[in-house]
Protein backbone atom coordinates (compact mmCIF):
# COMPACT_ATOMS: atom_id res chain seq x y z
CA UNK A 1 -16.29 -102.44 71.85
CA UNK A 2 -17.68 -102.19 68.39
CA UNK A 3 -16.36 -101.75 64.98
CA UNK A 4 -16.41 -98.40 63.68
CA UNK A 5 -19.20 -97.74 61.63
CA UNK A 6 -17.26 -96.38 58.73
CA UNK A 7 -15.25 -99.58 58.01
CA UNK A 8 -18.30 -101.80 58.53
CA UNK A 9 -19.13 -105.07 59.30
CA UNK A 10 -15.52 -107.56 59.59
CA UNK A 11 -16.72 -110.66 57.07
CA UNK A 12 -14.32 -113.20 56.34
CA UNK A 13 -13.64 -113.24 52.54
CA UNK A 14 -12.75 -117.47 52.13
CA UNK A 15 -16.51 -117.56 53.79
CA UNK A 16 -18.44 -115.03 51.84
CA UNK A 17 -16.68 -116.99 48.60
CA UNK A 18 -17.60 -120.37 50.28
CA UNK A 19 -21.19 -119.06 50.13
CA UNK A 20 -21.72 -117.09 46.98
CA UNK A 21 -23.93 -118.60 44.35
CA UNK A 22 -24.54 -122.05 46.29
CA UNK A 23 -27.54 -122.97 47.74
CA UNK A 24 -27.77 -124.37 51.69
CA UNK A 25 -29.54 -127.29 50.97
CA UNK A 26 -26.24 -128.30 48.40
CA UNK A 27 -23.79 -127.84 50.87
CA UNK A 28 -22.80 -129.41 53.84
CA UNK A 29 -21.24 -128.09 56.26
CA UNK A 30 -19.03 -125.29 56.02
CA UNK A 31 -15.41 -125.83 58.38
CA UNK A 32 -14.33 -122.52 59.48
CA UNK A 33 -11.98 -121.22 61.79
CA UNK A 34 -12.87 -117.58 61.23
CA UNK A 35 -14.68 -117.48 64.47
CA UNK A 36 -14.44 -113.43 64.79
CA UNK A 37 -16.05 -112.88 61.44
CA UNK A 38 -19.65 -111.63 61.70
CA UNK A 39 -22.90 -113.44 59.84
CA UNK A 40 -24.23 -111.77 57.17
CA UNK A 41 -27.85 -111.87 55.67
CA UNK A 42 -26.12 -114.01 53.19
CA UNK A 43 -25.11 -117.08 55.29
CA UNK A 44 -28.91 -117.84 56.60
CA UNK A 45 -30.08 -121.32 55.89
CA UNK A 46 -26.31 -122.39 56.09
CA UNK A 47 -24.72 -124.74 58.32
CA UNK A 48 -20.72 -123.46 59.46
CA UNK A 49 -18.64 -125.82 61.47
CA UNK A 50 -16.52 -123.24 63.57
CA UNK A 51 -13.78 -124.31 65.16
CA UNK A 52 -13.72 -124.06 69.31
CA UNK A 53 -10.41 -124.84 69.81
CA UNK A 54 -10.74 -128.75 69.89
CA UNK A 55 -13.15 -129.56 67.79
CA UNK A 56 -15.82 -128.21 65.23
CA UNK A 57 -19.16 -127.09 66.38
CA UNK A 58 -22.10 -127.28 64.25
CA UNK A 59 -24.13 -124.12 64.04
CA UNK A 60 -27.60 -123.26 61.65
CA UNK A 61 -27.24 -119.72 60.78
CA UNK A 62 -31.01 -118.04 61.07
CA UNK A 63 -32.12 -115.02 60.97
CA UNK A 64 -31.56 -113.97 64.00
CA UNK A 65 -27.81 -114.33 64.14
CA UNK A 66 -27.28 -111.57 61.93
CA UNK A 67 -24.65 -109.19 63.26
CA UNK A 68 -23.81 -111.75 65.66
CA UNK A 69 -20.50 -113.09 66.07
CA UNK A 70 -19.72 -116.92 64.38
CA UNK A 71 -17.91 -117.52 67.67
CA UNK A 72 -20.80 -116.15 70.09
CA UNK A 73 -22.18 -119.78 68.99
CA UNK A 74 -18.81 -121.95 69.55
CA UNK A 75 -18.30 -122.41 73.36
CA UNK A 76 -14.80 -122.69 73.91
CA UNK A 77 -15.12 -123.73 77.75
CA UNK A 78 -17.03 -126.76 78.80
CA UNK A 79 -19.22 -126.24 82.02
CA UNK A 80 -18.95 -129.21 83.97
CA UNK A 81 -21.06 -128.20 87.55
CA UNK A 82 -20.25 -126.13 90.09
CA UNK A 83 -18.34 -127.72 93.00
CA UNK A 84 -17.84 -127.94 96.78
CA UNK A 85 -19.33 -130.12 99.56
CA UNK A 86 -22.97 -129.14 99.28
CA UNK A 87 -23.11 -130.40 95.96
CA UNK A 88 -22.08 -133.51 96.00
CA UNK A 89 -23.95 -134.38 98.85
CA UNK A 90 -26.90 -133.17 96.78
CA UNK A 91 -25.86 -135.55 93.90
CA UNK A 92 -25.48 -138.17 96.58
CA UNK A 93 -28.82 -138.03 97.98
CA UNK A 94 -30.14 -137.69 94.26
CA UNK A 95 -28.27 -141.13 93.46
CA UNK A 96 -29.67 -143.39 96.53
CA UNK A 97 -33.24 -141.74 95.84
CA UNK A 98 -32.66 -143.27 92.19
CA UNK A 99 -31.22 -146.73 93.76
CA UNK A 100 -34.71 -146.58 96.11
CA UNK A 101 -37.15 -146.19 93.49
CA UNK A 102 -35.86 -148.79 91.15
CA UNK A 103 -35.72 -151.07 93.88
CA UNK A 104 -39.49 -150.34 94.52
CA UNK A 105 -40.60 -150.56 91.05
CA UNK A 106 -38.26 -153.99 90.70
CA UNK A 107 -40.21 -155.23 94.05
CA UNK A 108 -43.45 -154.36 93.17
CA UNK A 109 -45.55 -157.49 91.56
CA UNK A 110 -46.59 -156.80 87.67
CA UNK A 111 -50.50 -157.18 87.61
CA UNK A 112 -50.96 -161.21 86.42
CA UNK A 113 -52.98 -161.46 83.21
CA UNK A 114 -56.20 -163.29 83.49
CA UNK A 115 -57.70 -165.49 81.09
């Protein structure tokens, strides 16, 4: 659900002071935990490190993150794969192919130089 037009966009103030007057090339980066605060036209060319929980994540702010969410580009959940048998039968047959074909470039002769 959106934010009601007639209280506009939600901006955290600590960032919008973090940002006035500086240049993004002069700063570094920017630790935030203000992950529900949205990016204004201000913070482009900025980097923010926003807080997922564990650590901080690094984010560029362009131009097309406007109206976006500083969180949208903080994962809090780390995919790992997608289980079950089939798969790791898949990643078995993936690492013996890989075993194979090192094998075969091991075992095959390296062209001899001549002179």
């Amino acid at each position: 659900m959106s934010r009601s037009l007639k209280k506009g966009p939600y901006i955290d103030l600590n960032l919008m002071k973090k940002v006035q007057d500086k240049k993004p090339s002069a700063t570094g980066t920017i630790k935030t935990w203000a992950r529900n605060s949205q990016i204004a036209p201000e913070f482009v060319g900025f980097t923010f490190g926003v807080h997922n929980g564990k650590q901080h994540v690094d984010v560029l702010v362009s131009e097309e993150m406007v109206g976006h969410r500083l969180g949208e580009f903080s994962p809090t959940k780390k995919f790992l794969r997608h289980g079950g048998k089939m798969q790791k039968q898949l990643e078995e047959k993936r690492k013996v192919a890989e075993i194979a074909a090192a094998k075969a470039a091991k075992a095959a002769p390296s062209p001899a130089k001549k002179k």
